[in-house]
N, C-alpha and C. Protein backbone atom coordinates (compact mmCIF):
# COMPACT_ATOMS: atom_id res chain seq x y z
N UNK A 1 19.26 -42.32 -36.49
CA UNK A 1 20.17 -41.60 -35.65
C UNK A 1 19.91 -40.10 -35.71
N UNK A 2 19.43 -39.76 -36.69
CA UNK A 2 18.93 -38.59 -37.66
C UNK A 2 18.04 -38.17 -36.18
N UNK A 3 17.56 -38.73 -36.55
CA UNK A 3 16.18 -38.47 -35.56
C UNK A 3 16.10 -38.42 -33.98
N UNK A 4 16.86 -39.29 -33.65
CA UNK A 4 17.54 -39.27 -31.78
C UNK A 4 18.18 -38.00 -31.75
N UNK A 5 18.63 -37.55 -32.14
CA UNK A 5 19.85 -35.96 -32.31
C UNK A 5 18.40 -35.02 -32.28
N UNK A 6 17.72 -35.30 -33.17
CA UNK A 6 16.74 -34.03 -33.67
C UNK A 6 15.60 -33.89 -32.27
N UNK A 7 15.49 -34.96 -31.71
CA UNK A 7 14.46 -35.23 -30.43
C UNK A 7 15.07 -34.51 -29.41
N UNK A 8 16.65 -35.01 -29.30
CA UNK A 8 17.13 -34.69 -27.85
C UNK A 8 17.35 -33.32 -27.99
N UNK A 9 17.43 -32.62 -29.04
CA UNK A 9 17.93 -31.04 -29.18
C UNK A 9 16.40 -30.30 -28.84
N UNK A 10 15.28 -30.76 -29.61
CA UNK A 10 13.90 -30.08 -29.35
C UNK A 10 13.66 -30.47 -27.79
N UNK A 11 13.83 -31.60 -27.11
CA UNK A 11 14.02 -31.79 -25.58
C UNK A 11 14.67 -30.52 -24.99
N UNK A 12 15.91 -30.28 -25.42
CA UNK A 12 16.54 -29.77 -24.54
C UNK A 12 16.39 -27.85 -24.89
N UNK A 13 15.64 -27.49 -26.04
CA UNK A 13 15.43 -26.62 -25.82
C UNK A 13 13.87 -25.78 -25.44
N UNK A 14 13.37 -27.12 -25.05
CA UNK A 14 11.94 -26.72 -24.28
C UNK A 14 12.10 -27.31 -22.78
N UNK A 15 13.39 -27.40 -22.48
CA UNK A 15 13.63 -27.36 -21.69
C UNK A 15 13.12 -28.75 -20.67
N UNK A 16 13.01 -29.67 -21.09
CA UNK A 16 12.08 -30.73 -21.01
C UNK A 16 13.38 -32.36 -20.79
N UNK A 17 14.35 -32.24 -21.11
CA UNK A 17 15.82 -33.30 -21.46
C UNK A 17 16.48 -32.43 -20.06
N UNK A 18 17.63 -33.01 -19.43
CA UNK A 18 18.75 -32.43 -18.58
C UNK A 18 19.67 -32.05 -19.62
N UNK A 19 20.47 -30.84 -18.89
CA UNK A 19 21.59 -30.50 -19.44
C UNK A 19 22.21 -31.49 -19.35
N UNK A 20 23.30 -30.99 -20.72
CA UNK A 20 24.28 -32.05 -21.13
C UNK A 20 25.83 -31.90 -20.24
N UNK A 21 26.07 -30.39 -19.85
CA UNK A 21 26.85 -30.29 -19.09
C UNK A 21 25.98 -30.14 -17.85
N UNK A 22 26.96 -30.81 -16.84
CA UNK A 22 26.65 -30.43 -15.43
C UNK A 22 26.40 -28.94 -15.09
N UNK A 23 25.96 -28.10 -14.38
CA UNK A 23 26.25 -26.58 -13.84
C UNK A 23 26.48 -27.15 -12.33
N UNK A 24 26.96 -26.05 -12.33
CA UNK A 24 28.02 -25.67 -10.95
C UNK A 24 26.75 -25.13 -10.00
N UNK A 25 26.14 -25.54 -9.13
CA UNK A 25 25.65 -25.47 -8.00
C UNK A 25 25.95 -24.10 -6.45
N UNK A 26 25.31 -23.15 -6.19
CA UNK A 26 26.03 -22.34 -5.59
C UNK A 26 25.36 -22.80 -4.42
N UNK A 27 26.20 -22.46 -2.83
CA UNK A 27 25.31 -23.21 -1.91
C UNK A 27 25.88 -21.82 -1.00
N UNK A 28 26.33 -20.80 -1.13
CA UNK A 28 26.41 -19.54 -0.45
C UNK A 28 25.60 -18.74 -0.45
N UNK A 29 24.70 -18.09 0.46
CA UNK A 29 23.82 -17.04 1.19
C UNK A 29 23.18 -16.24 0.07
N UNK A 30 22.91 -15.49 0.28
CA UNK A 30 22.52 -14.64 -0.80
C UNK A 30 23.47 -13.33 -0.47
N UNK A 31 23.59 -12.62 -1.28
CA UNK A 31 24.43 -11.27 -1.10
C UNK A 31 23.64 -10.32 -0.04
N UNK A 32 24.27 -9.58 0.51
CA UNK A 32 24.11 -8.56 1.32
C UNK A 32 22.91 -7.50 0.49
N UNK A 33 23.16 -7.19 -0.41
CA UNK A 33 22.41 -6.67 -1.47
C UNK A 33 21.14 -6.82 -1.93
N UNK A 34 21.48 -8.16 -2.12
CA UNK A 34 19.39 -8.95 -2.00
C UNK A 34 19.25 -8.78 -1.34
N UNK A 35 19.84 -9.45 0.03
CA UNK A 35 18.73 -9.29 1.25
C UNK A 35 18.19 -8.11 1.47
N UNK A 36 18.90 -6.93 1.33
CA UNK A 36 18.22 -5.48 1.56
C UNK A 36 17.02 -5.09 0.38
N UNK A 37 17.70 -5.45 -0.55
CA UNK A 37 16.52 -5.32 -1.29
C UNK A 37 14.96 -5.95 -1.17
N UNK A 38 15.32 -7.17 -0.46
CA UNK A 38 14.07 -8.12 -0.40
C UNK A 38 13.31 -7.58 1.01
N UNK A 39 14.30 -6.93 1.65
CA UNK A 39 13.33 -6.25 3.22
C UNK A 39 12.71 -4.82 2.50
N UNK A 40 12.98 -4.17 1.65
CA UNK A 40 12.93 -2.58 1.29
C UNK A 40 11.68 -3.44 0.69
N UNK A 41 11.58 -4.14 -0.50
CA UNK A 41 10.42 -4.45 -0.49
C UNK A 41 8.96 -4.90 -0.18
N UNK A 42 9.11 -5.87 1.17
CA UNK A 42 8.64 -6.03 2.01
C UNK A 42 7.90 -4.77 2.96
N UNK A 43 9.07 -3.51 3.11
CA UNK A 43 8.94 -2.65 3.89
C UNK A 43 8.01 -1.54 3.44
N UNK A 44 8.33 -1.56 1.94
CA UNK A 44 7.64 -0.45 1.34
C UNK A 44 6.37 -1.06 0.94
N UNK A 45 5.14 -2.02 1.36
CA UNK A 45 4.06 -2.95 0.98
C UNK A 45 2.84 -1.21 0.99
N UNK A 46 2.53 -1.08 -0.47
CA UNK A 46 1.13 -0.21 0.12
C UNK A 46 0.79 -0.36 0.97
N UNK A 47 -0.43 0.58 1.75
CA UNK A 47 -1.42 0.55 2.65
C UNK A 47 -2.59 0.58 2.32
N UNK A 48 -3.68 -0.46 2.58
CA UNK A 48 -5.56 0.46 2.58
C UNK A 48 -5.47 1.39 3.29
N UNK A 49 -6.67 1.99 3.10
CA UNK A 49 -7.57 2.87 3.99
C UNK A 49 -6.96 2.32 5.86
N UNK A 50 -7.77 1.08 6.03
CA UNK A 50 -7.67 0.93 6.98
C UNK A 50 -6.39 0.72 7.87
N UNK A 51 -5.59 0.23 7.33
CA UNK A 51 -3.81 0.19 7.57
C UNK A 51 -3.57 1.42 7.94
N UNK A 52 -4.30 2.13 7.60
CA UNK A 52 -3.76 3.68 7.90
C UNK A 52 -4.17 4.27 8.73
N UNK A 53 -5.54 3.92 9.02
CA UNK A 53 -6.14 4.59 9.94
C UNK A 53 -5.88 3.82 11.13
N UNK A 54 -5.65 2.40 11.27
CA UNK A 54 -6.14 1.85 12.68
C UNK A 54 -4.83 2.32 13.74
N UNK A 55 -3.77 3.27 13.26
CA UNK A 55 -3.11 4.01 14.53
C UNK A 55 -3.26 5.10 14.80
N UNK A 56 -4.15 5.81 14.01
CA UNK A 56 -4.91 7.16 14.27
C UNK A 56 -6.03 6.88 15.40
N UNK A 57 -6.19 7.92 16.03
CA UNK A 57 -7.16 7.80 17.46
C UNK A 57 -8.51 7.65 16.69
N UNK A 58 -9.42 6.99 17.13
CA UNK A 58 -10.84 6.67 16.91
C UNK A 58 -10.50 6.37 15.76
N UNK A 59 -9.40 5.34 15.42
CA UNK A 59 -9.77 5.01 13.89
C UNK A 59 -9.63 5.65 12.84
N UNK A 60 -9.08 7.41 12.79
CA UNK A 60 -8.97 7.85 11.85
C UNK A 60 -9.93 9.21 11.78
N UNK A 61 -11.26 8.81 12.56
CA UNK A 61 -12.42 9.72 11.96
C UNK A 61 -11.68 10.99 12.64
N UNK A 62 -12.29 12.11 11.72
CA UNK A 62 -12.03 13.66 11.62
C UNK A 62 -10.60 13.96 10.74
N UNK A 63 -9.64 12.73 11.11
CA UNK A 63 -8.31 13.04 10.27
C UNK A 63 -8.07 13.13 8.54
N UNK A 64 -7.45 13.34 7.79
CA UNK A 64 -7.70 13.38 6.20
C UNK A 64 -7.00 12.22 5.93
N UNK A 65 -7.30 11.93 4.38
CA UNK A 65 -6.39 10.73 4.22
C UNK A 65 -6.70 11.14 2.36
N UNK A 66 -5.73 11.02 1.83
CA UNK A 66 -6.45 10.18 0.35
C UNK A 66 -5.07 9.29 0.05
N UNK A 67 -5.42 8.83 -1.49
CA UNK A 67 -4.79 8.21 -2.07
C UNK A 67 -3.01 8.62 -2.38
N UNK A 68 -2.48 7.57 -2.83
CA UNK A 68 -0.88 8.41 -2.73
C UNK A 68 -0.60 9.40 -4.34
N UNK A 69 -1.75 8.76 -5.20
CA UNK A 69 -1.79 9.29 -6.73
C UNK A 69 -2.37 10.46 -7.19
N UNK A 70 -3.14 10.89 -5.85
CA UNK A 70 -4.32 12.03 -5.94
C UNK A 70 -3.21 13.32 -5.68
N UNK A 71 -3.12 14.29 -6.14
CA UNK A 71 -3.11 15.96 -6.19
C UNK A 71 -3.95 16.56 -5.34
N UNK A 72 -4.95 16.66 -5.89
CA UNK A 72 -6.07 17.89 -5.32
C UNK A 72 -7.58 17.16 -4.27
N UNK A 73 -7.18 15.83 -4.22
CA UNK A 73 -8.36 15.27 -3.39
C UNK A 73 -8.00 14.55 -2.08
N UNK A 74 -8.71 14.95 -0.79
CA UNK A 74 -9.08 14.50 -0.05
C UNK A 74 -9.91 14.00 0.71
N UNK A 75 -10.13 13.20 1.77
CA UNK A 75 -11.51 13.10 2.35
C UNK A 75 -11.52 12.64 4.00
N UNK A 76 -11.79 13.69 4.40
CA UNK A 76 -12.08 13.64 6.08
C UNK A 76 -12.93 12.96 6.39
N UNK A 77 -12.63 11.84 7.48
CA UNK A 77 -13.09 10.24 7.78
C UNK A 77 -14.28 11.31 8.81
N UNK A 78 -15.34 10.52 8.11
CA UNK A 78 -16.37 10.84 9.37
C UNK A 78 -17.26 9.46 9.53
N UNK A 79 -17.00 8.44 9.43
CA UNK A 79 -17.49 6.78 9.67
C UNK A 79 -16.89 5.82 9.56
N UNK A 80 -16.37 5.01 9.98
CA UNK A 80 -15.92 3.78 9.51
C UNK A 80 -16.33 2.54 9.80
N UNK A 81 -17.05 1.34 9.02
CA UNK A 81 -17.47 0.07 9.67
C UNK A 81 -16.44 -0.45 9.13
N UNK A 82 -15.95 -1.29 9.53
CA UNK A 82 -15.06 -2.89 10.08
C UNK A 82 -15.74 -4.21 9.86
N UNK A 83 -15.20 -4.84 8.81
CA UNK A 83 -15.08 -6.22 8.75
C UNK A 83 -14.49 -6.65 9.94
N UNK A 84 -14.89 -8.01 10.03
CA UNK A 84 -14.10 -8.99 10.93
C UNK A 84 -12.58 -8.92 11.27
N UNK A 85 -12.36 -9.03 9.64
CA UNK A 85 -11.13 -9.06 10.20
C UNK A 85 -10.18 -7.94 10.36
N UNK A 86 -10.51 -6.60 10.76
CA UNK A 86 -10.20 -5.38 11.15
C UNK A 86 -9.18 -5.04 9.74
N UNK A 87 -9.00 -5.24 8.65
CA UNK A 87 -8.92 -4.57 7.35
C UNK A 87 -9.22 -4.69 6.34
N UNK A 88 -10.50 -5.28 6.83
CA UNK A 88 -11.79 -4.90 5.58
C UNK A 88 -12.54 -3.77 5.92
N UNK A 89 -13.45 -2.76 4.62
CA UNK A 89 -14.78 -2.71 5.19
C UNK A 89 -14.89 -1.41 4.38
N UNK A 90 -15.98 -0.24 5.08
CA UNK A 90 -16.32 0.65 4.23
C UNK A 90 -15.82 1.52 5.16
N UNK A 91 -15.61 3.09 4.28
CA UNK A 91 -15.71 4.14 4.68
C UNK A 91 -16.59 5.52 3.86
N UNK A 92 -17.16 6.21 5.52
CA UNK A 92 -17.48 7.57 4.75
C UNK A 92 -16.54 8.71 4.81
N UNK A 93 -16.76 9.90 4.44
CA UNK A 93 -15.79 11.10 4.63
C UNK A 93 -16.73 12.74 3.77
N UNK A 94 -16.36 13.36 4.06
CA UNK A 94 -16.34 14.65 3.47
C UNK A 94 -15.19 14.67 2.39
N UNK A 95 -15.40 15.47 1.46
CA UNK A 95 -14.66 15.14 0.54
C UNK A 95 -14.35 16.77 0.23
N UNK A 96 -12.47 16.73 -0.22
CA UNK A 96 -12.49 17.89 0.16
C UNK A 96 -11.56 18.17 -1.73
N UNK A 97 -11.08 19.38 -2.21
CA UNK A 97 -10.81 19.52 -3.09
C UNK A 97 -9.67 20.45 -3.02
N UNK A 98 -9.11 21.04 -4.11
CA UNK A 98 -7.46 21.74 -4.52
C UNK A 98 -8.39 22.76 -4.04
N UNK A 99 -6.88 23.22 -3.09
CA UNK A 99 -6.84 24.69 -1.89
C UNK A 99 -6.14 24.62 -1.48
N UNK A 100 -5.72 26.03 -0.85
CA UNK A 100 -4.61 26.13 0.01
C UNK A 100 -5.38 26.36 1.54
N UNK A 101 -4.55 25.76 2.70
CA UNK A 101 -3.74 24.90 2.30
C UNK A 101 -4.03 23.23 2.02
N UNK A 102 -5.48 22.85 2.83
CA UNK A 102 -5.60 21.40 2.60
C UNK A 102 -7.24 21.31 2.02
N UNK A 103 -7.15 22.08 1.52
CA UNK A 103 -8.37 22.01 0.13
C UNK A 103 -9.63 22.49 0.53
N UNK A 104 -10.91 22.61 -0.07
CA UNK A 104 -11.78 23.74 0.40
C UNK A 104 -12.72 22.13 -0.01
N UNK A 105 -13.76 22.86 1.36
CA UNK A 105 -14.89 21.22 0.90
C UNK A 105 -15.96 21.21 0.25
N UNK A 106 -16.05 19.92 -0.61
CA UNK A 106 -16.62 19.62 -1.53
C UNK A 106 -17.93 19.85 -1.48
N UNK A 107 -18.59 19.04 0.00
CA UNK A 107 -19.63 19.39 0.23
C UNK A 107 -19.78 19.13 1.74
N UNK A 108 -21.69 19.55 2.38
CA UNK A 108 -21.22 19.25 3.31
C UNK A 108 -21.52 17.97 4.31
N UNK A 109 -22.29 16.89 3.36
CA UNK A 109 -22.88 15.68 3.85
C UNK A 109 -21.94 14.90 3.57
N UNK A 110 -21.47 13.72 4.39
CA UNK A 110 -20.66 12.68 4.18
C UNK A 110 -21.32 11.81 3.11
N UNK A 111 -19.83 11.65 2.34
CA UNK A 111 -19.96 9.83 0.75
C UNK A 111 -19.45 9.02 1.47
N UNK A 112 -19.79 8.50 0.72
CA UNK A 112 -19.03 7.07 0.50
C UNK A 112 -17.54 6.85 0.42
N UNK A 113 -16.34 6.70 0.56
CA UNK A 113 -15.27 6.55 -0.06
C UNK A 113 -15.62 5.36 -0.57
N UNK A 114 -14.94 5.40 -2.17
CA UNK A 114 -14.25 4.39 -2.78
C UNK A 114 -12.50 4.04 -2.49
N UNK A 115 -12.86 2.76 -3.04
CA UNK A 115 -11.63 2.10 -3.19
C UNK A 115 -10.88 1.98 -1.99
N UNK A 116 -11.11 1.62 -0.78
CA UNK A 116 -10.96 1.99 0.37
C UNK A 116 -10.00 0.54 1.03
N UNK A 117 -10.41 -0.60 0.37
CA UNK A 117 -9.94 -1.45 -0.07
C UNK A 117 -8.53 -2.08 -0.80
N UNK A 118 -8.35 -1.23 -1.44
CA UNK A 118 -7.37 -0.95 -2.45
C UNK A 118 -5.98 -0.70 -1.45
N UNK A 119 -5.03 -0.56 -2.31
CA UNK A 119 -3.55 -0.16 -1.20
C UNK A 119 -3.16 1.51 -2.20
N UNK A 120 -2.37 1.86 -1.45
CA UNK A 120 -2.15 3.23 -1.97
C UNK A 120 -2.32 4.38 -1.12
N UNK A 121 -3.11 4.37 0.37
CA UNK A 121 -3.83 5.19 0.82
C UNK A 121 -2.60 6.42 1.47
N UNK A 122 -2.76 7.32 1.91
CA UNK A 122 -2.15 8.04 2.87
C UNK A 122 -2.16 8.85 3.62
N UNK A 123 -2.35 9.40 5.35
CA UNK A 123 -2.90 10.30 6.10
C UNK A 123 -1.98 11.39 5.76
N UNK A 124 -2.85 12.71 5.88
CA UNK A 124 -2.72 14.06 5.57
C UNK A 124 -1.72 14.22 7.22
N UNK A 125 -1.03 14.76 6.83
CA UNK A 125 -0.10 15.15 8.62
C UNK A 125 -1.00 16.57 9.17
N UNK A 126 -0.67 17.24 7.73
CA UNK A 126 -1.18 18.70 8.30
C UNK A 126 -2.35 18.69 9.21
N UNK A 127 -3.72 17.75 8.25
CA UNK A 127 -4.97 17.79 9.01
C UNK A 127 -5.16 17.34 10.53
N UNK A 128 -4.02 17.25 11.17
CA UNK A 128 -4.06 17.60 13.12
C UNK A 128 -4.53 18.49 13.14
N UNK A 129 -3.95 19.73 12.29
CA UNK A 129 -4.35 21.37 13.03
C UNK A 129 -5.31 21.67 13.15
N UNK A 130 -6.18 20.77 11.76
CA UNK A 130 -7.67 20.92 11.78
C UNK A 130 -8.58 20.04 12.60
N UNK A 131 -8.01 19.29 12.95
CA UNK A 131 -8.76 18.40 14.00
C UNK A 131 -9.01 19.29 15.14
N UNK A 132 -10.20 19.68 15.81
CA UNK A 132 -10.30 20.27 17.18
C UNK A 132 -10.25 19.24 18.57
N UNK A 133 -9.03 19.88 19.38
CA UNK A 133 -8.81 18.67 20.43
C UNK A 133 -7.73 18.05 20.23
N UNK A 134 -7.12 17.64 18.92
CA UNK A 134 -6.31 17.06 18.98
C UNK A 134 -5.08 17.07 19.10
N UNK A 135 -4.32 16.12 19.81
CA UNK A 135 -3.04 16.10 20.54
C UNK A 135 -1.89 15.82 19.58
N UNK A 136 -0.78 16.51 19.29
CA UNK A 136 0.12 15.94 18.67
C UNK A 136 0.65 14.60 18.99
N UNK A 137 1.54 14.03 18.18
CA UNK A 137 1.72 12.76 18.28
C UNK A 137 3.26 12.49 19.85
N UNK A 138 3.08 11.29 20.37
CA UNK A 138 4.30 11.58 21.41
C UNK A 138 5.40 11.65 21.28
N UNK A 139 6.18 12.04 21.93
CA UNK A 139 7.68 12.33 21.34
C UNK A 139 7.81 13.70 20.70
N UNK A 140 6.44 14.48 20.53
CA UNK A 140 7.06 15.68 19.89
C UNK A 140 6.97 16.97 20.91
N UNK A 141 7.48 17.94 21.14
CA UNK A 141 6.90 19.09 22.18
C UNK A 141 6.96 20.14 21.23
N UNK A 142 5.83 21.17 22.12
CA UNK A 142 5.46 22.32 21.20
C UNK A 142 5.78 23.37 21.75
């Protein structure tokens, strides 16, 4: 008997036996609270590279972008190839460094970007001004 007691207790705390009491079952919605929380999360999903660029005109090229963790680095899109499935793939850029106001450049032949792939990315707003030609976004007047 010793032993049936000693089984059903190691059962039930590896969780492996049913409870001995019933639990109470909830069959109401989820709170107002989760649900917002579960869209804010959803809403706030990183971005790649390319998430970012594909509502920028031509894809991005001439505009800045870096990472959301970076300080002092940027890199002005001057290539982009495309995977299949339009958010994969590589990018090049000029790569630019800490300055006022959107950093002084690194050099003057296009790299490689890394990690381009990755989520985290984010377009520079300022670098419109530096774009030549380019149109502010609609909805705004100047």
């Amino acid at each position: 008997m010793a032993q049936r007691t000693a089984g059903g207790l190691l059962r039930r705390s590896l969780g492996l036996a049913p409870p001995t009491t019933p639990r109470a079952l909830s069959t109401s919605a989820t709170t107002p609270a989760e649900g917002e929380a579960a869209t804010k999360a959803r809403r706030n999903k990183k971005k790649n590279l390319f998430d970012v660029a594909q509502f920028l005109p031509d894809w991005g090229v001439g505009y800045r972008v870096a990472k959301t963790t970076w300080r002092d680095v940027s890199y002005q899109i001057t290539k982009i190839n495309l995977y299949k499935d339009g958010r994969h793939g590589k990018a090049w850029g000029i790569r630019h460094k800490a300055g006022k106001p959107l950093g002084v450049q690194a050099a003057d032949a296009p790299i490689r970007i890394s990690g381009v792939n990755k989520r985290g990315w984010k377009y520079i707003k300022a670098s419109l001004q530096d774009t030549p030609g380019a149109e502010p976004p609609a909805g705004t007047s100047a």
